[in-house]
C-alpha atoms as a PDB file:
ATOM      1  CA  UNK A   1     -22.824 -17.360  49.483  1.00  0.00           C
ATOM      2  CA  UNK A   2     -19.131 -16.689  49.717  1.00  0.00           C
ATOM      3  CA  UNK A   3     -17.574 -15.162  52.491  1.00  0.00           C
ATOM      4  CA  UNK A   4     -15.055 -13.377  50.067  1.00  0.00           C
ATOM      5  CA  UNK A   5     -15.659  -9.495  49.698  1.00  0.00           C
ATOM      6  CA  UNK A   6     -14.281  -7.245  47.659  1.00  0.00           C
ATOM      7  CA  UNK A   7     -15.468  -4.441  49.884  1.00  0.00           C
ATOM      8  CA  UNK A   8     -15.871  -4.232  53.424  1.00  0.00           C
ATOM      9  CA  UNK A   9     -19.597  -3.490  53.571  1.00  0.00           C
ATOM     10  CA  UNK A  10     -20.131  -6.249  51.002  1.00  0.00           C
ATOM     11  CA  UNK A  11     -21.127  -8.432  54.599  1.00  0.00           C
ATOM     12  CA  UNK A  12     -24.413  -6.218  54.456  1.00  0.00           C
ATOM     13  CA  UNK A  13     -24.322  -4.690  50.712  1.00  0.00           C
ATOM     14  CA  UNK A  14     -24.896  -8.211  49.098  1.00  0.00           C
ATOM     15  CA  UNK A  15     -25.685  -8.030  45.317  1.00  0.00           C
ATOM     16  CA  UNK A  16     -29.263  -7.970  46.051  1.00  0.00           C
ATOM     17  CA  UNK A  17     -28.811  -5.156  48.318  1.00  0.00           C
ATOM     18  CA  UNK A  18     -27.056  -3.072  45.594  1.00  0.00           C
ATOM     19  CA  UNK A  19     -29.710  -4.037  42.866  1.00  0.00           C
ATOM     20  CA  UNK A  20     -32.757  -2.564  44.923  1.00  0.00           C
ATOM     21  CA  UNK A  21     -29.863   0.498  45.993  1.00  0.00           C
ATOM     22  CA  UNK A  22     -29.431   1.189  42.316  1.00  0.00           C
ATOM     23  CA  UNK A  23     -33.145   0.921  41.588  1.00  0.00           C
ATOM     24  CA  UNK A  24     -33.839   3.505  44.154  1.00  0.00           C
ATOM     25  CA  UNK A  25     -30.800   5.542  43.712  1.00  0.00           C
ATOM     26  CA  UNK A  26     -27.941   4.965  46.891  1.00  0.00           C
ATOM     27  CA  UNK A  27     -26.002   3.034  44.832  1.00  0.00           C
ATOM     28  CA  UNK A  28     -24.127   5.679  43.702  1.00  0.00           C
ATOM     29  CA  UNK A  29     -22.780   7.125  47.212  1.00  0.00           C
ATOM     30  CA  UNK A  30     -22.536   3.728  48.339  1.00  0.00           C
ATOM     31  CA  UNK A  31     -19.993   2.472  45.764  1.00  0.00           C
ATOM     32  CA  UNK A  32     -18.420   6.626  46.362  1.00  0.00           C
ATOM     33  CA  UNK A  33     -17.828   5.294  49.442  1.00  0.00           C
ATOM     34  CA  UNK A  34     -16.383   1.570  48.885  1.00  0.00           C
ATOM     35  CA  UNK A  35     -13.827   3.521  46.410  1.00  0.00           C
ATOM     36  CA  UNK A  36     -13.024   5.364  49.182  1.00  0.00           C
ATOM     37  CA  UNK A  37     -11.770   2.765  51.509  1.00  0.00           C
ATOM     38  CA  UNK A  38     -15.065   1.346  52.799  1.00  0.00           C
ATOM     39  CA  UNK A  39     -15.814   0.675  56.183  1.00  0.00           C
ATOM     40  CA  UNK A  40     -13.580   0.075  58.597  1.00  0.00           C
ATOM     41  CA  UNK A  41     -12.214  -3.113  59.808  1.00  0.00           C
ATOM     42  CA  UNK A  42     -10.130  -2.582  63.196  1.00  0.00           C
ATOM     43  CA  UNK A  43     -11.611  -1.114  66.053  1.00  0.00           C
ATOM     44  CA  UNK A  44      -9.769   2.666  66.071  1.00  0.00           C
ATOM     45  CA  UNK A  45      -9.910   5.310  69.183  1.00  0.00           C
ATOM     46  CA  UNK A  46     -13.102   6.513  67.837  1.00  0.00           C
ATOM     47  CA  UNK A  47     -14.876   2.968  68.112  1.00  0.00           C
ATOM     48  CA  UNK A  48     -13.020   2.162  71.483  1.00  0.00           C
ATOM     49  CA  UNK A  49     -14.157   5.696  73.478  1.00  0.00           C
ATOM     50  CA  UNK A  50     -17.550   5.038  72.311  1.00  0.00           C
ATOM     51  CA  UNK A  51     -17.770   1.369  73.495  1.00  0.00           C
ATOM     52  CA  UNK A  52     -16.360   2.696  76.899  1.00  0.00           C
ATOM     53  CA  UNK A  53     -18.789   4.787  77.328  1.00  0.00           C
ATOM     54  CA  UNK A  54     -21.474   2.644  76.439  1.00  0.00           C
ATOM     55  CA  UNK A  55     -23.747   0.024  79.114  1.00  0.00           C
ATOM     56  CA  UNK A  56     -26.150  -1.232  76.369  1.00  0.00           C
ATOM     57  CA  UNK A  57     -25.947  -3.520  72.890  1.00  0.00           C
ATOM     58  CA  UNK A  58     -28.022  -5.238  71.044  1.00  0.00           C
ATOM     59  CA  UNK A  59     -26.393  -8.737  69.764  1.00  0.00           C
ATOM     60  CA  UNK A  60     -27.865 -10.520  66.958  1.00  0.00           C
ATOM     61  CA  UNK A  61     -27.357 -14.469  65.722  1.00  0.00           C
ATOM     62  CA  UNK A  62     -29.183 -16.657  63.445  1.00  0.00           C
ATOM     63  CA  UNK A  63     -30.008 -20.675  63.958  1.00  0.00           C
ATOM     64  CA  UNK A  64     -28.039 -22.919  60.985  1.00  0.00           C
ATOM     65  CA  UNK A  65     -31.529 -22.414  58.900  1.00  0.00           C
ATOM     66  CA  UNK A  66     -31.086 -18.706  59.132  1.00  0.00           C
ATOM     67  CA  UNK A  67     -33.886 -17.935  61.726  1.00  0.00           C
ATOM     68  CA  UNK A  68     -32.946 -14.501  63.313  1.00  0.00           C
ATOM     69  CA  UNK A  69     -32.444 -13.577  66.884  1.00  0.00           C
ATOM     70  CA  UNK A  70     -31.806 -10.467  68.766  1.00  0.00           C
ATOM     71  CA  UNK A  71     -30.928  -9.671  72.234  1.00  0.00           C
ATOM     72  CA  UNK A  72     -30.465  -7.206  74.647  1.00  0.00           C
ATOM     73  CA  UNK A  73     -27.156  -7.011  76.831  1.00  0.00           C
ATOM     74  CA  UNK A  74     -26.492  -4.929  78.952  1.00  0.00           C
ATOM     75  CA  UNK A  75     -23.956  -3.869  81.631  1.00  0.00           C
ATOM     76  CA  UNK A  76     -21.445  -0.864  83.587  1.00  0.00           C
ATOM     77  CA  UNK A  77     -20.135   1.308  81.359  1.00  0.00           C
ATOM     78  CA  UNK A  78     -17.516  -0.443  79.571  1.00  0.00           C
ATOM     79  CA  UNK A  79     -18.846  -4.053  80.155  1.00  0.00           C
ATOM     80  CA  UNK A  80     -17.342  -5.074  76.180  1.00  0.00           C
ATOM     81  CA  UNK A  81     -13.886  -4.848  76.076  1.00  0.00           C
ATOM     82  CA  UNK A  82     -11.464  -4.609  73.279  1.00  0.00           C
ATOM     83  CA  UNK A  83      -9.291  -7.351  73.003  1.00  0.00           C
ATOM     84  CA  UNK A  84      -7.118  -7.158  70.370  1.00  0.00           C
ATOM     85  CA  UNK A  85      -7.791  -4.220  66.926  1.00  0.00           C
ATOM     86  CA  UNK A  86     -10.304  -7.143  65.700  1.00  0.00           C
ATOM     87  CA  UNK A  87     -11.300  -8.675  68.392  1.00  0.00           C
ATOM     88  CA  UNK A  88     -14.175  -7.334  71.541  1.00  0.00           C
ATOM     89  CA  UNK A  89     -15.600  -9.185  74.697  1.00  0.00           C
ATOM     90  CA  UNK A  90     -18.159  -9.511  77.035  1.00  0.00           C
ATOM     91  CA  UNK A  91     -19.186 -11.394  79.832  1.00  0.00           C
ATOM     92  CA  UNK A  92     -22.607 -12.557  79.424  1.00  0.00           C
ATOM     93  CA  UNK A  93     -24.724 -13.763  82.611  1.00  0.00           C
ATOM     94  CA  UNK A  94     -27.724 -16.128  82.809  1.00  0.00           C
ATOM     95  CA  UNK A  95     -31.240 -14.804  82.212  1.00  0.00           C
ATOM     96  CA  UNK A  96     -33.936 -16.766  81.688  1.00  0.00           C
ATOM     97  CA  UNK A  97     -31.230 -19.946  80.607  1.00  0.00           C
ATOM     98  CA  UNK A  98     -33.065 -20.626  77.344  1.00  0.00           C
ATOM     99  CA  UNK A  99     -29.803 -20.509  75.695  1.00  0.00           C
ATOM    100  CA  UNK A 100     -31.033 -19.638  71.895  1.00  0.00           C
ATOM    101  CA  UNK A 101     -28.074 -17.084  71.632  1.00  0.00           C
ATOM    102  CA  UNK A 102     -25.519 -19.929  72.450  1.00  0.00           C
ATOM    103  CA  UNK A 103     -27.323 -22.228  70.364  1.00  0.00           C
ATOM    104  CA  UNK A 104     -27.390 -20.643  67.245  1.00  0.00           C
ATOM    105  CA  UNK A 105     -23.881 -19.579  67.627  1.00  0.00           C
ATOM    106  CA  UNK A 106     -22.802 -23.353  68.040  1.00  0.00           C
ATOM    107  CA  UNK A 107     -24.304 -23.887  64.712  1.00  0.00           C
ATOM    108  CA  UNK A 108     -23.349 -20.304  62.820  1.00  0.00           C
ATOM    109  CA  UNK A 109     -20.571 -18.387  64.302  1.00  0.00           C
ATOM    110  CA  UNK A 110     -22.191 -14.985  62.157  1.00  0.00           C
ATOM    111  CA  UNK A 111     -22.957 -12.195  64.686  1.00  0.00           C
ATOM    112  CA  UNK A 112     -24.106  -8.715  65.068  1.00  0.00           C
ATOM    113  CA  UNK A 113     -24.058  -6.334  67.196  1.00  0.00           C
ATOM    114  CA  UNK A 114     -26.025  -3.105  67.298  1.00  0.00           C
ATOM    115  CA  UNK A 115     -24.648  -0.098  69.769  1.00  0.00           C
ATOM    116  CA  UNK A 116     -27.278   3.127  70.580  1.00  0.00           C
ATOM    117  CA  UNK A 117     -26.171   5.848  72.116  1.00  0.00           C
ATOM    118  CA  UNK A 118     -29.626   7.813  72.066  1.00  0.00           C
ATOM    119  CA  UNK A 119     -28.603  10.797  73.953  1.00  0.00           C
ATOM    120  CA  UNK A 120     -26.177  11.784  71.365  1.00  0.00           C
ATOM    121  CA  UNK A 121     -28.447  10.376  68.127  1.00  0.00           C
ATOM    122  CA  UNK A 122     -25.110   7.817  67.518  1.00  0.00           C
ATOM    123  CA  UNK A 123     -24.978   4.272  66.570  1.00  0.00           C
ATOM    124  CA  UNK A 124     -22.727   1.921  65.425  1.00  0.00           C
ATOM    125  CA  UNK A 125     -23.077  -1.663  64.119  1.00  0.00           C
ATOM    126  CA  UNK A 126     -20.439  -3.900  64.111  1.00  0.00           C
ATOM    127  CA  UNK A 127     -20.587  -7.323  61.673  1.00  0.00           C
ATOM    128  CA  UNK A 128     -18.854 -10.384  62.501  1.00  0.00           C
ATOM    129  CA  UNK A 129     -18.173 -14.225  63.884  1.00  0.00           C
ATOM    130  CA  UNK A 130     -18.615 -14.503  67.313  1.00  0.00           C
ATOM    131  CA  UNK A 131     -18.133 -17.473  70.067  1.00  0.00           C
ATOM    132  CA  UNK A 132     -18.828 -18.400  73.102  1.00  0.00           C
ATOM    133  CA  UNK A 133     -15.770 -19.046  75.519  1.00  0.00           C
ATOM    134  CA  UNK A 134     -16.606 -20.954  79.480  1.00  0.00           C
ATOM    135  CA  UNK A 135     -12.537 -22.567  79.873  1.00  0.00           C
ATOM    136  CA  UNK A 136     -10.890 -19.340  80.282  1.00  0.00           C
ATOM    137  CA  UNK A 137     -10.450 -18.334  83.771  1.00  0.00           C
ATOM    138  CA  UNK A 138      -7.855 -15.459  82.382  1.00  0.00           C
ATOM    139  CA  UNK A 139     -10.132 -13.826  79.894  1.00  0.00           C
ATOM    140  CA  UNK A 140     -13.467 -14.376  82.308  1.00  0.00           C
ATOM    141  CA  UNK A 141     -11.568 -12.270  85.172  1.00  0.00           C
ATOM    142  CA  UNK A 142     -10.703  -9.110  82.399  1.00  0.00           C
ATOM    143  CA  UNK A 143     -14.433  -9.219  81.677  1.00  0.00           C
ATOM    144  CA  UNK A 144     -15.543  -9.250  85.188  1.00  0.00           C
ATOM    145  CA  UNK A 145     -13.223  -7.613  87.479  1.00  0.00           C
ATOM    146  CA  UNK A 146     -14.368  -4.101  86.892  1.00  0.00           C
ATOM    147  CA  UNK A 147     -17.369  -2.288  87.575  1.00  0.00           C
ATOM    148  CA  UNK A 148     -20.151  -5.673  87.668  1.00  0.00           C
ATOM    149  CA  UNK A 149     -23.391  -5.298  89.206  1.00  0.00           C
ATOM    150  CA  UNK A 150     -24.607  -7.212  91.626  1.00  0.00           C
ATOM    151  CA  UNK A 151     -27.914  -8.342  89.733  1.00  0.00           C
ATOM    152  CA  UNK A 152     -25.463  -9.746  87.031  1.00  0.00           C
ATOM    153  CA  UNK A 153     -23.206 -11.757  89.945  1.00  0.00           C
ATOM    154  CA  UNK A 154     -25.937 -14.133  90.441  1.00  0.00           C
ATOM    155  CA  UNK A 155     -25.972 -15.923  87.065  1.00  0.00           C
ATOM    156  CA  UNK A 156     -22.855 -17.792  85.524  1.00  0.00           C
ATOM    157  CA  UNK A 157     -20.931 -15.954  83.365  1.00  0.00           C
ATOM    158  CA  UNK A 158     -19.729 -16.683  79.808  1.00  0.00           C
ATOM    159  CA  UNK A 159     -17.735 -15.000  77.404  1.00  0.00           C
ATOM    160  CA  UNK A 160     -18.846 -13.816  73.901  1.00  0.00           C
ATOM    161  CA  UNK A 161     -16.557 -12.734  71.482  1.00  0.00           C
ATOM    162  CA  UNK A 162     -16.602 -11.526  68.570  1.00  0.00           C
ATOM    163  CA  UNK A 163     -14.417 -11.452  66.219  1.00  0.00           C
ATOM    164  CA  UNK A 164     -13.947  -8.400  63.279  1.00  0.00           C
ATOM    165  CA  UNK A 165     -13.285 -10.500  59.905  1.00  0.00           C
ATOM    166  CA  UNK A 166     -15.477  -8.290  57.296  1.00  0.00           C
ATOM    167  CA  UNK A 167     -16.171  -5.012  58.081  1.00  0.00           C
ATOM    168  CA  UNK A 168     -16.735  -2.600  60.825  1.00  0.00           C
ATOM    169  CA  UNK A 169     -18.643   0.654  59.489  1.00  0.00           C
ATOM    170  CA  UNK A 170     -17.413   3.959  60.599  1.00  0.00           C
ATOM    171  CA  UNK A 171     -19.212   6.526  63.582  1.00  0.00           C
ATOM    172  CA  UNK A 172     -21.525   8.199  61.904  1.00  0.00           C
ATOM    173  CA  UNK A 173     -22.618  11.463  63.461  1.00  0.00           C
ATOM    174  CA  UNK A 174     -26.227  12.505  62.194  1.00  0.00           C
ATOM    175  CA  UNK A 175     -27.454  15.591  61.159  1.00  0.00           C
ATOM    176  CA  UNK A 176     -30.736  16.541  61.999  1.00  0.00           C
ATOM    177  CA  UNK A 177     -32.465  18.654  59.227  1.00  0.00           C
ATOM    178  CA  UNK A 178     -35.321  21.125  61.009  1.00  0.00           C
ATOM    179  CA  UNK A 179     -38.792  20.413  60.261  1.00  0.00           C
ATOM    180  CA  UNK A 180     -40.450  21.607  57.509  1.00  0.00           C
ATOM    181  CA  UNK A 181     -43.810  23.740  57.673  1.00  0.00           C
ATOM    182  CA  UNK A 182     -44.160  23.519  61.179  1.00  0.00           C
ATOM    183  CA  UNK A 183     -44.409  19.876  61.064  1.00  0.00           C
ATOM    184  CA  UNK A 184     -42.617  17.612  63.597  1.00  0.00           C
ATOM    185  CA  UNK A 185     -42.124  14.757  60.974  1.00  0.00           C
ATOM    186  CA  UNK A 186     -37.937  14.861  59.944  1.00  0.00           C
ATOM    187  CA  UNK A 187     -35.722  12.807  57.691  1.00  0.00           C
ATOM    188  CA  UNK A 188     -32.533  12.123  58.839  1.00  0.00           C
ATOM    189  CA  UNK A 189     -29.728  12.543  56.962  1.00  0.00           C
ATOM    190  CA  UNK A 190     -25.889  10.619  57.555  1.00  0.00           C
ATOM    191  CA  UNK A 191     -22.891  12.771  57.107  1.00  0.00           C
ATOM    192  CA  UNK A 192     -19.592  11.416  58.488  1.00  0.00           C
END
C-alpha cells in the first residue's frame, strides 16, 4: 500500500473503504468533502483548545504483521502538547512495563490517536507516525514540568510523538436528532 494520497482522509478512506461507501451511499458526501479541501493536516486553534482541555486519549499501534493495539493514556489537563503545527507530545509513564505500545512502534511507526470529550458529545481522531523519544532531557522537562500527578511520578517517563504526515480530520460538533415515537433509540448525525 502506498503512503501517497491524493486526499487527506485517503489514510482511512482506502479504496476499499470507498467501494463499500459507494455501495451503501456516503461516497458521495465523502468525495463533497475531499473536493472541498479534506481534512485537515496542521493542528489549528480549534484542535489545540480542545487538546488543552482534554486529560484522556486513546492511542492506537499495530505490530509489523498488522496486529492492532489500543491504549488508554491519560493525564492533567493538557498532558499532550503541541510541538510544532504537525507535530504533538506526551510523556508516557510505566504501567504494567509490558511494553507492546513501544514494541510495535519500533517495528511500524503508524499511530492513532482517538480524543473523547463525552461531556460535550466531541471527538477527534488524529492519524499519523509516531515514536518513542528516552535521550531528550529538553523535550522530557516540556512534557513534565506542568501539572503531573503524583501516581504518574513513580514510573519512568518516555516521550511519544506523533507526528501529522496524512491527515488530521476536522472538530466535528454533533447534532443530536430527538427521538422518534417516544423511543430513546437516536441516530446521530455529523454536521461541521
Amino acid at each position: 500500500m502506498s503512503n501517497t494520497h491524493l486526499y487527506s482522509s485517503d489514510v482511512a478512506f482506502t479504496p476499499a473503504v470507498k467501494e463499500i461507501q459507494a455501495r451503501k451511499g456516503s461516497r458521495r458526501a465523502y468525495a463533497h468533502a475531499e473536493q472541498n479541501g479534506g481534512w485537515r493536516t496542521e493542528v489549528d486553534e480549534n484542535l489545540a483548545a480542545f487538546l488543552a482541555e482534554t486529560n484522556s486519549i486513546y492511542f492506537a499501534t499495530a505490530s509489523a504483521d498488522g496486529q492492532p493495539y489500543i491504549q488508554h493514556r491519560g493525564g492533567p489537563k493538557g498532558f499532550v502538547k503541541i510541538l510544532d503545527k504537525t507535530t504533538l507530545a506526551f510523556a508516557d509513564y510505566s504501567g504494567n512495563r509490558q511494553y507492546i505500545t513501544q514494541g510495535n512502534l519500533s517495528e511500524n511507526p503508524k499511530a492513532h490517536i482517538f480524543v473523547m470529550d463525552y461531556a460535550h458529545r466531541r471527538r477527534v481522531k488524529i492519524w499519523g507516525e509516531a515514536r518513542v523519544v528516552d535521550d531528550d532531557p529538553a523535550l522530557m522537562e516540556t512534557l513534565t514540568s506542568r501539572g503531573s500527578c503524583s501516581r504518574l511520578r513513580r514510573g519512568t517517563p518516555t516521550a511519544r510523538s506523533i507526528s501529522r504526515k496524512n491527515s488530521m480530520p476536522p472538530m466535528w460538533r454533533p447534532r443530536w436528532p430527538r427521538a422518534t415515537r417516544g423511543s430513546r433509540n437516536w441516530k446521530r448525525s455529523w454536521r461541521r
